[in-house]
PDB file of N, CA and C in Angstrom:
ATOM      1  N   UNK A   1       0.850  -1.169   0.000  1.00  0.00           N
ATOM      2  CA  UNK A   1       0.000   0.000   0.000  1.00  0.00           C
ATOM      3  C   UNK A   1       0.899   1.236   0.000  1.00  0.00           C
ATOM      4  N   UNK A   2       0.626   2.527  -0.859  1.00  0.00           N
ATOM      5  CA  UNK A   2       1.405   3.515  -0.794  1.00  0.00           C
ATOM      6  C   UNK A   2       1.128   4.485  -0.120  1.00  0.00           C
ATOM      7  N   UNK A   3       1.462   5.682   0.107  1.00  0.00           N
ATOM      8  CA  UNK A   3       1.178   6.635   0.964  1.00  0.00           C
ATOM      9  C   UNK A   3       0.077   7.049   0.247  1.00  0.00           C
ATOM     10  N   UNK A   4      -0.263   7.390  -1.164  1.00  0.00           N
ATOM     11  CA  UNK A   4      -1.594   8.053  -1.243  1.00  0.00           C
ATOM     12  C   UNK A   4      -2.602   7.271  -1.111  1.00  0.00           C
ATOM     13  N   UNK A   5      -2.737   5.849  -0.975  1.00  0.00           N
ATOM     14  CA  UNK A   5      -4.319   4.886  -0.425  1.00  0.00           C
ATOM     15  C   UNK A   5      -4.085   5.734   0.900  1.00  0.00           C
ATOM     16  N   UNK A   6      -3.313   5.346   2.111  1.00  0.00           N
ATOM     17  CA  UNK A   6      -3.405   6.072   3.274  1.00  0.00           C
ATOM     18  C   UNK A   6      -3.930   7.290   3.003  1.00  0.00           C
ATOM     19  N   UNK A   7      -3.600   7.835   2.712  1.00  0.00           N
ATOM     20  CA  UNK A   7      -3.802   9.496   2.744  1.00  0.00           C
ATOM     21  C   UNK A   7      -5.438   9.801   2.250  1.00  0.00           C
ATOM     22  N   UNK A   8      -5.714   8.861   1.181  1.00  0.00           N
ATOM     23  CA  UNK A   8      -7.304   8.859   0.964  1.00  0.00           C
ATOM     24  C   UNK A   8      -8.577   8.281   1.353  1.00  0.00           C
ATOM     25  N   UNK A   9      -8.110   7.532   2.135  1.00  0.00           N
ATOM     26  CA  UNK A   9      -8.660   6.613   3.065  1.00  0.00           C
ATOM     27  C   UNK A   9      -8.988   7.795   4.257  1.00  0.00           C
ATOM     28  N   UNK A  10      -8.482   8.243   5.303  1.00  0.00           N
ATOM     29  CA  UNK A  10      -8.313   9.435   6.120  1.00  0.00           C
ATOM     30  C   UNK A  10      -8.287  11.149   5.721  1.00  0.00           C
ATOM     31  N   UNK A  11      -8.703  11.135   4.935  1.00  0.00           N
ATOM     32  CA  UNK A  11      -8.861  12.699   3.970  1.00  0.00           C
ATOM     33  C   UNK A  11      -9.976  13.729   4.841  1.00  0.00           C
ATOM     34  N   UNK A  12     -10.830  13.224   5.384  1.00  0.00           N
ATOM     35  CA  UNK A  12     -11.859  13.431   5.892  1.00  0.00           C
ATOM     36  C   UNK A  12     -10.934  14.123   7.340  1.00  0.00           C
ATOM     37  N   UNK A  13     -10.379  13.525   7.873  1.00  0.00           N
ATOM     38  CA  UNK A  13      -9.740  13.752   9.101  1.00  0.00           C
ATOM     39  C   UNK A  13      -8.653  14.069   9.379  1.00  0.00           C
ATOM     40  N   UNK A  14      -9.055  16.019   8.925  1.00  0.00           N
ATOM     41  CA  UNK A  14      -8.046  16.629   8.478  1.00  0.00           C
ATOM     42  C   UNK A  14      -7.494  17.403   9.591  1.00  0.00           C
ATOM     43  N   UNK A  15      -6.547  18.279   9.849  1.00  0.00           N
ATOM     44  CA  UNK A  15      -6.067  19.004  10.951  1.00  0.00           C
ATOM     45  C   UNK A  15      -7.307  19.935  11.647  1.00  0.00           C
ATOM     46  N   UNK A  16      -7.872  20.359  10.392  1.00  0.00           N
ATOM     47  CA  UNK A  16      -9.313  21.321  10.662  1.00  0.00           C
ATOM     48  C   UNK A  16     -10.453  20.706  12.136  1.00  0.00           C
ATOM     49  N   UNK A  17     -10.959  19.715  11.463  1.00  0.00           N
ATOM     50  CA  UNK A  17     -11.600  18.821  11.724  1.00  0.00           C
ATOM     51  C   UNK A  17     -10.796  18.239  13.540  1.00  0.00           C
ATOM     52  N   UNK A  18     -10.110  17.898  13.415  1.00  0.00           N
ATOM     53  CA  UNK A  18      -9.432  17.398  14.859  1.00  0.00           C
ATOM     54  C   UNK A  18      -9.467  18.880  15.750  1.00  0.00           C
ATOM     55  N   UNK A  19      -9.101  19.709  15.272  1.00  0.00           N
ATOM     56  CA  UNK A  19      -8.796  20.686  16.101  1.00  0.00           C
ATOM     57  C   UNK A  19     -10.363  21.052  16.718  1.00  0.00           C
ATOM     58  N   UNK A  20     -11.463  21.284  15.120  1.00  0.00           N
ATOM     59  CA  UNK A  20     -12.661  21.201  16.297  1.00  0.00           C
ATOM     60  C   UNK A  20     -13.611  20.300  17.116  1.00  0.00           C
ATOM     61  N   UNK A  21     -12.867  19.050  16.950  1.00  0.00           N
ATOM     62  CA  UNK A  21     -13.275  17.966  18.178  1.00  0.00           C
ATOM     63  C   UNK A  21     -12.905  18.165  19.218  1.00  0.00           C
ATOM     64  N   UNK A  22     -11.192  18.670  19.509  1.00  0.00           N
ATOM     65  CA  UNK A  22     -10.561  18.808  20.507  1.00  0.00           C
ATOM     66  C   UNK A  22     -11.374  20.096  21.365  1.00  0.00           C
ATOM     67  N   UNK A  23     -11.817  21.480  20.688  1.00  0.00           N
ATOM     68  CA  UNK A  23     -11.988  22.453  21.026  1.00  0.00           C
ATOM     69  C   UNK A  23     -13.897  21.674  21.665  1.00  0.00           C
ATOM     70  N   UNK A  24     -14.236  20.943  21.020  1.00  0.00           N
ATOM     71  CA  UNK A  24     -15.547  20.800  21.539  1.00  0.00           C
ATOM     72  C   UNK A  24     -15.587  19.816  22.681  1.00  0.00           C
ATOM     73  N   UNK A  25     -14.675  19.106  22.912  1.00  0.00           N
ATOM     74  CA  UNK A  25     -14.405  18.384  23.669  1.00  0.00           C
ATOM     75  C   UNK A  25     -14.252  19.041  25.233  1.00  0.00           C
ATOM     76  N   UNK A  26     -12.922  20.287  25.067  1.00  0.00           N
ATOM     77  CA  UNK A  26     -12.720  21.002  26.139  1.00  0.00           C
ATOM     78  C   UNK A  26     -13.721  21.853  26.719  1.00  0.00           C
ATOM     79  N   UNK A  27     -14.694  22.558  25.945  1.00  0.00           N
ATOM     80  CA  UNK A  27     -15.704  22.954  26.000  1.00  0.00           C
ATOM     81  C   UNK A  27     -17.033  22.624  26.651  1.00  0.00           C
ATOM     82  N   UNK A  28     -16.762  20.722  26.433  1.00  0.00           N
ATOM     83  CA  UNK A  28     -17.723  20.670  27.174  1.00  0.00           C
ATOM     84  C   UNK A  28     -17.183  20.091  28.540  1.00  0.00           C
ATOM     85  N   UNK A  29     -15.736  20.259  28.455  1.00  0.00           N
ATOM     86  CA  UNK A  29     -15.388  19.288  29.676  1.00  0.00           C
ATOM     87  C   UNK A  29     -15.736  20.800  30.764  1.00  0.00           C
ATOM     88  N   UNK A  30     -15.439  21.837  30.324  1.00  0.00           N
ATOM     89  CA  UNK A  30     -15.166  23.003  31.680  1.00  0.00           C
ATOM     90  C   UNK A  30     -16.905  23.179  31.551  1.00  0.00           C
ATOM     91  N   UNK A  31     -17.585  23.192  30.456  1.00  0.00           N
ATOM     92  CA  UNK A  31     -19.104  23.036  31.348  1.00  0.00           C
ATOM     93  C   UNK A  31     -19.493  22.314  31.992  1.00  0.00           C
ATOM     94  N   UNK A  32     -19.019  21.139  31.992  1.00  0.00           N
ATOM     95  CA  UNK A  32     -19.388  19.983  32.965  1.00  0.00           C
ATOM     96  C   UNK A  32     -19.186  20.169  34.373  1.00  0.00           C
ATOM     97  N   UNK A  33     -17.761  20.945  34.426  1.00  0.00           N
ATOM     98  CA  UNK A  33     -17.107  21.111  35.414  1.00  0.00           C
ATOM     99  C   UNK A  33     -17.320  22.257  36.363  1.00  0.00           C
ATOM    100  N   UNK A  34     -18.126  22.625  35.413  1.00  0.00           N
ATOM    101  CA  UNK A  34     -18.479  24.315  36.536  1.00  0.00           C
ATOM    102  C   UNK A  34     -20.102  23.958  36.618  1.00  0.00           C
ATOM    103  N   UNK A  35     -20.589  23.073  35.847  1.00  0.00           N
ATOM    104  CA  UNK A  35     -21.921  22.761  36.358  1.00  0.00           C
ATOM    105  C   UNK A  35     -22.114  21.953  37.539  1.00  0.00           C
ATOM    106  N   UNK A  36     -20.728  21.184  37.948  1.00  0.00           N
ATOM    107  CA  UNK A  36     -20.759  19.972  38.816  1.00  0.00           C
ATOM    108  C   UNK A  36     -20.370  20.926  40.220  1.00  0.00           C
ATOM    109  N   UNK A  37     -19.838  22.253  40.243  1.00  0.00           N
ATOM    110  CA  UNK A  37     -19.263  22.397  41.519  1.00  0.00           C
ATOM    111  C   UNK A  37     -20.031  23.723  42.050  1.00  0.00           C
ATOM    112  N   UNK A  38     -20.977  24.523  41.062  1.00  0.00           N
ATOM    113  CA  UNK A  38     -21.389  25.034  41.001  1.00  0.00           C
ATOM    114  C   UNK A  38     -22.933  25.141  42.504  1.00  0.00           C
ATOM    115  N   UNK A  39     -23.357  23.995  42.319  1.00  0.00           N
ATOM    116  CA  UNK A  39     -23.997  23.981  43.663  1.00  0.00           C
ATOM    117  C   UNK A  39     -23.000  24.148  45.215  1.00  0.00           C
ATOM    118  N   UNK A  40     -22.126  23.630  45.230  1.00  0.00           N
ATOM    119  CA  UNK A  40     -21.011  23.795  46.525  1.00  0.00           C
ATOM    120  C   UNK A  40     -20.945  24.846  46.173  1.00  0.00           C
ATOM    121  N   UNK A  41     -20.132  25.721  45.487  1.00  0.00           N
ATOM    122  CA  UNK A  41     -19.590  27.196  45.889  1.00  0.00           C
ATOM    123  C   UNK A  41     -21.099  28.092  46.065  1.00  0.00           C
ATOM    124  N   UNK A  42     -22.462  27.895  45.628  1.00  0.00           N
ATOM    125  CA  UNK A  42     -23.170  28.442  46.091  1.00  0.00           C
ATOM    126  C   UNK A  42     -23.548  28.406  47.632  1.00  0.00           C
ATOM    127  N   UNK A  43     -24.038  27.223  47.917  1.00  0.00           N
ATOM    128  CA  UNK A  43     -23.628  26.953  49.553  1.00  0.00           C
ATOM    129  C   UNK A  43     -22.611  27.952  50.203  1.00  0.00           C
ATOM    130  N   UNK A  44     -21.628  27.399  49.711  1.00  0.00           N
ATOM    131  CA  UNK A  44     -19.910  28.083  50.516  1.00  0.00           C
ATOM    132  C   UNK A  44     -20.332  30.005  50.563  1.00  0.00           C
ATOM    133  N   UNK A  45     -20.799  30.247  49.420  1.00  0.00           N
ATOM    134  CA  UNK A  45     -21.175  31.426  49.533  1.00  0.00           C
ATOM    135  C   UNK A  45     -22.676  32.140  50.176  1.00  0.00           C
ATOM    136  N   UNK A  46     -23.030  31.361  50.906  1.00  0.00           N
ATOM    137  CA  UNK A  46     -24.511  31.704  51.606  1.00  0.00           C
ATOM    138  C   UNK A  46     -25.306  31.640  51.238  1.00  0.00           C
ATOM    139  N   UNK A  47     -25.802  31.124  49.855  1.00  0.00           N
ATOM    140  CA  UNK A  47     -27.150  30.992  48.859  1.00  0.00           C
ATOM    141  C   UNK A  47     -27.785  29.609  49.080  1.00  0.00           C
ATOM    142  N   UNK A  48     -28.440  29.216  48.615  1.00  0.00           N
ATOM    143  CA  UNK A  48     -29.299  28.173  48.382  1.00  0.00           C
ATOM    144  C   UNK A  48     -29.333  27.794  47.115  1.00  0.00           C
ATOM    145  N   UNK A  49     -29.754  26.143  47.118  1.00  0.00           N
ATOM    146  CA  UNK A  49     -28.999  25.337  46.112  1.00  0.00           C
ATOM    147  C   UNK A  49     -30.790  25.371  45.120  1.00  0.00           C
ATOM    148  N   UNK A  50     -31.388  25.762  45.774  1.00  0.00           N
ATOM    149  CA  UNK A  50     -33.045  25.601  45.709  1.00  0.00           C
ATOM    150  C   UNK A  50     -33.337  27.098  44.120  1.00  0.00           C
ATOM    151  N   UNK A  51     -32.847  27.633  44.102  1.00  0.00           N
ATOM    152  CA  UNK A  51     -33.041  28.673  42.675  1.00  0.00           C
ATOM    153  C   UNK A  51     -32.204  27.802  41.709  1.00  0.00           C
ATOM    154  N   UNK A  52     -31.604  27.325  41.874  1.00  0.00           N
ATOM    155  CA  UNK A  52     -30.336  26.592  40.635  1.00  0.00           C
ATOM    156  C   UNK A  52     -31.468  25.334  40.378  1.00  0.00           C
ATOM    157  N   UNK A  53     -31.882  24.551  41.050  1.00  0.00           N
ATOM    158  CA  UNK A  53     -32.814  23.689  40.873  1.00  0.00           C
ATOM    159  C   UNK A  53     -34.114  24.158  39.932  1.00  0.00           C
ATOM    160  N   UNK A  54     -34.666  24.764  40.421  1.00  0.00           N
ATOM    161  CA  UNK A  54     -35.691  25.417  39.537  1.00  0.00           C
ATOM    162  C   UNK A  54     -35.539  25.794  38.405  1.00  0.00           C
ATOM    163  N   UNK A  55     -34.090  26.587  38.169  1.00  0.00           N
ATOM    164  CA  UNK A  55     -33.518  26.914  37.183  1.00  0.00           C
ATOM    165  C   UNK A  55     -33.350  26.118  36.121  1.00  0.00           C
ATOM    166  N   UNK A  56     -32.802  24.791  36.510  1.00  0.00           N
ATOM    167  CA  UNK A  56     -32.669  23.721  35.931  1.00  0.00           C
ATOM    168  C   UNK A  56     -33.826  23.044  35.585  1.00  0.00           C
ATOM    169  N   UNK A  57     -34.596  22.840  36.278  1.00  0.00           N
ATOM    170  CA  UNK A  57     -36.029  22.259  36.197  1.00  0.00           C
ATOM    171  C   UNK A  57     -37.083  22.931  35.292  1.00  0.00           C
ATOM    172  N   UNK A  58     -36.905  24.042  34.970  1.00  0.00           N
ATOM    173  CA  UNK A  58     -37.255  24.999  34.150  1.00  0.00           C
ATOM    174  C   UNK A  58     -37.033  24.925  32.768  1.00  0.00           C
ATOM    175  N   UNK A  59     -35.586  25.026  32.500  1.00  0.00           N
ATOM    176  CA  UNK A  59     -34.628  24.634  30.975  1.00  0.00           C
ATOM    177  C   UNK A  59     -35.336  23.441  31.000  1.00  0.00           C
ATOM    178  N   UNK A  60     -35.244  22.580  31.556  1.00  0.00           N
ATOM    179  CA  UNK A  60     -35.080  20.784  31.319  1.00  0.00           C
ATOM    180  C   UNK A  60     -37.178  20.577  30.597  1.00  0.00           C
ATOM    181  N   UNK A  61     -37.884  21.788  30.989  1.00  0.00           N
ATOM    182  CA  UNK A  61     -39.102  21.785  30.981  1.00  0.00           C
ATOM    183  C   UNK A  61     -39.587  22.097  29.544  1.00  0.00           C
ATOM    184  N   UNK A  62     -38.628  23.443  29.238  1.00  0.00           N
ATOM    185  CA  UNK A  62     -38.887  23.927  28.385  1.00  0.00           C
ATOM    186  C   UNK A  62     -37.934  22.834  26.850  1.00  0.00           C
ATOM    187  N   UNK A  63     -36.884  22.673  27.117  1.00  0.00           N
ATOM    188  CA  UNK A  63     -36.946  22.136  26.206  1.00  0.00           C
ATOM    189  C   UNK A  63     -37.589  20.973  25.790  1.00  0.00           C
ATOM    190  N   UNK A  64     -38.056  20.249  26.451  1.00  0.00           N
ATOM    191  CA  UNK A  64     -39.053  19.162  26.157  1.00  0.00           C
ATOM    192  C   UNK A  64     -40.240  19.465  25.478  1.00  0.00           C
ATOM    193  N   UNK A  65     -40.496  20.797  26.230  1.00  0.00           N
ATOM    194  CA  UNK A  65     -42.054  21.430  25.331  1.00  0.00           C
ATOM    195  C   UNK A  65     -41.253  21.580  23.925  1.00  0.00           C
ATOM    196  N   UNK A  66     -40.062  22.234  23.812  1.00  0.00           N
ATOM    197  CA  UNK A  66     -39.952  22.247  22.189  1.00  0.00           C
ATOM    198  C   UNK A  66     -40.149  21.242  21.894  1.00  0.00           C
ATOM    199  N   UNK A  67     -39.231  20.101  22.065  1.00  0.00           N
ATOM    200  CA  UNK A  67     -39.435  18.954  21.178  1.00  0.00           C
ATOM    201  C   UNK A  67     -40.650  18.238  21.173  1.00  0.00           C
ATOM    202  N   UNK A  68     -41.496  18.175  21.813  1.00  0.00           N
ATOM    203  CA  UNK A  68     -42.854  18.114  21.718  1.00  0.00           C
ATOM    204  C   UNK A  68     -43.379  19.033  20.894  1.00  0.00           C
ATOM    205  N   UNK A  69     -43.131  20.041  20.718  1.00  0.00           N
ATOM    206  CA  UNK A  69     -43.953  21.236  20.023  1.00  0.00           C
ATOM    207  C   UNK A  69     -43.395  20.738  18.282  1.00  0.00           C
ATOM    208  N   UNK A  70     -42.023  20.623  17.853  1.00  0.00           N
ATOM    209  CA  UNK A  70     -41.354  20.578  17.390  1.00  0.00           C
ATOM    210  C   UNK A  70     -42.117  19.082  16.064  1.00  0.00           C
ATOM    211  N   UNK A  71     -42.262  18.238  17.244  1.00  0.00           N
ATOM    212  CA  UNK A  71     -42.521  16.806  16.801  1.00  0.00           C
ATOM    213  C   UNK A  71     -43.738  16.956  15.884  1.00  0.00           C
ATOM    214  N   UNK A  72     -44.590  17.817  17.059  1.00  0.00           N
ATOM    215  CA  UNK A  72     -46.037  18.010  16.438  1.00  0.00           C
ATOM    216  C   UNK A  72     -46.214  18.815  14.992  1.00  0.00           C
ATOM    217  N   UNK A  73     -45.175  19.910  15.158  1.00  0.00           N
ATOM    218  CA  UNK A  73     -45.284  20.466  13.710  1.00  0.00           C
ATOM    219  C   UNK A  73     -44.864  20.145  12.564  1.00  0.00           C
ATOM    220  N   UNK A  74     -43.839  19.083  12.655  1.00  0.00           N
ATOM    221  CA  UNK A  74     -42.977  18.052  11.723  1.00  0.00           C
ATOM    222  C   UNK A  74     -44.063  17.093  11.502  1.00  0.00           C
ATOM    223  N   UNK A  75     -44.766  16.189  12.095  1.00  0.00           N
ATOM    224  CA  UNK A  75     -45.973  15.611  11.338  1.00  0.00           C
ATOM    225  C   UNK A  75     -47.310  16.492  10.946  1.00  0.00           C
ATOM    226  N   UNK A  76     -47.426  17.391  11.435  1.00  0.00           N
ATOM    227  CA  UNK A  76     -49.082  18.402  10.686  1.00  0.00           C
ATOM    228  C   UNK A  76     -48.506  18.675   9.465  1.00  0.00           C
ATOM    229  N   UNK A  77     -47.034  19.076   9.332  1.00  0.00           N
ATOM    230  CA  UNK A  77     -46.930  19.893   8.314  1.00  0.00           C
ATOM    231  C   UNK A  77     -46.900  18.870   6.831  1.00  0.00           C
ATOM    232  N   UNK A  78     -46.235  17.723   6.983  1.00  0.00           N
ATOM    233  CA  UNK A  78     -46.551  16.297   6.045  1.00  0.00           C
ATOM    234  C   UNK A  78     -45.721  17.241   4.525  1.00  0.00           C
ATOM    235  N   UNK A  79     -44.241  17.920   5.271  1.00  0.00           N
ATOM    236  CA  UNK A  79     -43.696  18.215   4.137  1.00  0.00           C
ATOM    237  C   UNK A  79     -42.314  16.889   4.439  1.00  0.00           C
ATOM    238  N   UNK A  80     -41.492  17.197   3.404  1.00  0.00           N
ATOM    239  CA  UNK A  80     -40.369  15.989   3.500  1.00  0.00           C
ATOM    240  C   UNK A  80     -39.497  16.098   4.180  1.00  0.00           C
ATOM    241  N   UNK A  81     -38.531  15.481   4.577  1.00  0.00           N
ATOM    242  CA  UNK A  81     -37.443  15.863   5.732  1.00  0.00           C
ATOM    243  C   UNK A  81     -36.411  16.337   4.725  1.00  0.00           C
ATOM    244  N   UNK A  82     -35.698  17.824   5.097  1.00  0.00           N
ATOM    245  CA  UNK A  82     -34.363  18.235   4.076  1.00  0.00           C
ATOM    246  C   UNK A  82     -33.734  18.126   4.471  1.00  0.00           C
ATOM    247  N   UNK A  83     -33.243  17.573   5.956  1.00  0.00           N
ATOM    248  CA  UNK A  83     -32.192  17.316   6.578  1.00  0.00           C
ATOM    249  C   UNK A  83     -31.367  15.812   6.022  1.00  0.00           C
ATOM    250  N   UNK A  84     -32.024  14.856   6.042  1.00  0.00           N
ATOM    251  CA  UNK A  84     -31.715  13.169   5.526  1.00  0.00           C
ATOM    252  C   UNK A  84     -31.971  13.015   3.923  1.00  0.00           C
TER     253      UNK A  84
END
């Protein structure tokens, strides 16, 4: 096998491409990470963990209504999918 089968085989997975896996990767590692400690330093700082909850419970609410909302208008509308 020569270097250009290699090279075309892996073409797809270019420096571009790695760099923004890596960048999405880190991205989500420090959200993870400030979402995970984020209740303690509220505590540590005199607040209550009880607004962050709601907060959360809220997002987690609403986006479900989209995709429910979402679902519903993707079958009424009985056009084709342009995404697939």
């Amino acid at each position: 096998m020569n270097t250009e089968d290699k090279v075309g085989k892996n073409k797809w997975l270019n420096r571009n491409i790695f760099a923004m896996g890596l960048t999405s990767f880190f991205s989500d590692f420090g959200h993870e990470m400030a979402t995970a400690i984020l209740p303690a330093f509220l505590v540590s700082v005199g607040g209550s963990v009880a607004p962050l909850g709601a907060i959360e419970g809220i997002a987690d609410a609403s986006i479900s209504g989209m995709k429910l909302l979402s679902g519903w208008y993707r079958i009424m509308s009985e056009r084709e999918n342009r995404l697939l």
